[in-house]
Protein backbone atom coordinates (compact mmCIF):
# COMPACT_ATOMS: atom_id res chain seq x y z
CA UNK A 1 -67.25 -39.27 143.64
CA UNK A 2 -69.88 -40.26 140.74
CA UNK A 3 -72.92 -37.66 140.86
CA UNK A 4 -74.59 -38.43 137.77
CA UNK A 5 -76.06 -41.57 135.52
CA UNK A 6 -75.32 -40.74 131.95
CA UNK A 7 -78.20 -43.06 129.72
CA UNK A 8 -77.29 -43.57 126.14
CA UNK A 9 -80.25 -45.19 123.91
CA UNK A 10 -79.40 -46.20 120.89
CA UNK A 11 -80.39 -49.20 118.10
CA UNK A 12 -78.89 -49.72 115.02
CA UNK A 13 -76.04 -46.86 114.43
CA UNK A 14 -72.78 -48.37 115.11
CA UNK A 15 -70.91 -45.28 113.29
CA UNK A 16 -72.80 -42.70 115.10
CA UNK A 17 -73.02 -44.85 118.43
CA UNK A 18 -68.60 -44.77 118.15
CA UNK A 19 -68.62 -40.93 118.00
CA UNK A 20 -71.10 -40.57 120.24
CA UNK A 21 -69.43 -42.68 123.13
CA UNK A 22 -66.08 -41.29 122.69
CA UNK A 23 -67.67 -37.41 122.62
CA UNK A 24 -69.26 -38.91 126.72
CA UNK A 25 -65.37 -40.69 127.60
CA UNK A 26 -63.60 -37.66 126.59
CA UNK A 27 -65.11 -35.10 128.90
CA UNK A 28 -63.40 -32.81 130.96
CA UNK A 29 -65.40 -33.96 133.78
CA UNK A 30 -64.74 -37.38 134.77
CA UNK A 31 -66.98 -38.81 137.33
CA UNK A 32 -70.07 -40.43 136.06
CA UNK A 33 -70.94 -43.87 134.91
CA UNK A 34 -72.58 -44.30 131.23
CA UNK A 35 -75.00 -47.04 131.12
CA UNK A 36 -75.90 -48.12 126.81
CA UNK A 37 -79.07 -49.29 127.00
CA UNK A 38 -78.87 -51.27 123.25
CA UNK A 39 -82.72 -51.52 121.82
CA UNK A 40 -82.37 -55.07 120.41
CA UNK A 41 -79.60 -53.53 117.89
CA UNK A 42 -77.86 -55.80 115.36
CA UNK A 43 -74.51 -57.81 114.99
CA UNK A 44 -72.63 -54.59 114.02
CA UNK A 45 -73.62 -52.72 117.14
CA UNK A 46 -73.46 -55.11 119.04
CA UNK A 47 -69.80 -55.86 117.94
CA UNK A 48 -68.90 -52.28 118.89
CA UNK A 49 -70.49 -52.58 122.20
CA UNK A 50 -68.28 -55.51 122.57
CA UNK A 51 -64.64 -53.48 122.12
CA UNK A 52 -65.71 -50.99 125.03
CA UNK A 53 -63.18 -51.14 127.65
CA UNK A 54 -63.80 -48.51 130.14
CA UNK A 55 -65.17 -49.07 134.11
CA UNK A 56 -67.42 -46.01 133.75
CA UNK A 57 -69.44 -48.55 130.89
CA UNK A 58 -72.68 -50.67 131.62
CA UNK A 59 -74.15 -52.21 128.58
CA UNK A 60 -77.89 -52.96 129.27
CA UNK A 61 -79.30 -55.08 125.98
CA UNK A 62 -83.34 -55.54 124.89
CA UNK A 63 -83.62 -58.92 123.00
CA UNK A 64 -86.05 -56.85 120.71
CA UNK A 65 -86.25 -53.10 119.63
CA UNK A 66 -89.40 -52.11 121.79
CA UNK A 67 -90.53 -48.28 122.72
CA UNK A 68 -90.89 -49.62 126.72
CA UNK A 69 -87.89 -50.36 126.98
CA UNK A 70 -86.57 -46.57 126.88
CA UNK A 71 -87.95 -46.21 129.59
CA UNK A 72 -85.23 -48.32 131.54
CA UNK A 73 -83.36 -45.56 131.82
CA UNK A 74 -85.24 -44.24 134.92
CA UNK A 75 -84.22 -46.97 136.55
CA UNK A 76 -80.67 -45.59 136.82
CA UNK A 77 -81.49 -42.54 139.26
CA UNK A 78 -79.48 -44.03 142.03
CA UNK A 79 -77.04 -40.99 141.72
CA UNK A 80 -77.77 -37.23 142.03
CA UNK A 81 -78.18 -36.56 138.75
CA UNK A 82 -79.60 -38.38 135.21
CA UNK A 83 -78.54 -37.22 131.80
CA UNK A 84 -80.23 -39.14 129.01
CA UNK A 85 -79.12 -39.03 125.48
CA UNK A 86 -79.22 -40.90 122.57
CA UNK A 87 -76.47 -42.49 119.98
CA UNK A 88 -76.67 -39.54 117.36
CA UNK A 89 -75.79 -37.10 119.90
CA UNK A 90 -72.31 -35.31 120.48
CA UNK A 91 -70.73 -33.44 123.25
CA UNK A 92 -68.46 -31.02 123.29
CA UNK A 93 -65.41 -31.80 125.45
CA UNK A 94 -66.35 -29.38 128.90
CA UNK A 95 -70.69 -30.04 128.43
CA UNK A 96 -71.02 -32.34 131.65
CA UNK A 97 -68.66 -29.48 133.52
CA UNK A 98 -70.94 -26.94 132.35
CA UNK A 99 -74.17 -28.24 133.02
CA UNK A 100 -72.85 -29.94 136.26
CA UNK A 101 -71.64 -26.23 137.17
CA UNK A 102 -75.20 -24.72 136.21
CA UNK A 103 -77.25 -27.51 138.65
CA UNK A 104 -75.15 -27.45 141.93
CA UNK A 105 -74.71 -23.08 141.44
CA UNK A 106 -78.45 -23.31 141.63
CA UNK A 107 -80.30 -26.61 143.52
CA UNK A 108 -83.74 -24.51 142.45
CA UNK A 109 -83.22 -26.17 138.60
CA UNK A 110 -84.89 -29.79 138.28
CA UNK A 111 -84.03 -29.59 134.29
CA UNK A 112 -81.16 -28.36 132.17
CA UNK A 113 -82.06 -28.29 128.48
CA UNK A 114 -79.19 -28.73 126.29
């Protein structure tokens, strides 16, 4: 059962953008959906967004790089839980099992810092 949104911003780093997707796909915990949201990005990011093959992927695309649009990402709270993140950022293999773990032991937490 999906329990949490996993946002990914990013515009114009196709090489970080790779590492960073695979570093969400390879977790040890399995059940979420990752939505890009792609800030009006080029060809070359846009290419790589193109070779994604997995059901858990959305691609969301903004004709034009635009702060406001960022803010999309709220509108993916239909699940328990929201983790945004951006296309520089890596996680180790067992960080959605962790944090996960650290929100449902205690329901009194609104906001786990990385």
């Amino acid at each position: 059962m999906v329990k949490i949104n996993i946002v990914l911003i990013t515009y114009n780093r196709p090489l970080y953008l790779r590492q960073a997707i695979d570093s969400i796909l390879n977790q040890s915990y399995i059940n979420f959906n990752l939505i890009i949201l792609d800030n009006g990005s080029d060809s070359e990011t846009k290419d790589l967004l193109k070779t994604l093959n997995d059901s858990r992927i959305r691609i969301v695309t903004n004709k034009s790089n635009s702060r406001e649009f960022i803010n999309d990402a709220f509108n993916f709270t239909n699940y328990e839980y929201l983790m945004l993140t951006h296309d520089d950022d890596l996680m180790d293999k067992n960080f959605l099992k962790y944090q996960l773990n650290k929100l449902e032991f205690n329901k009194q937490i609104h906001y786990c810092p990385t």
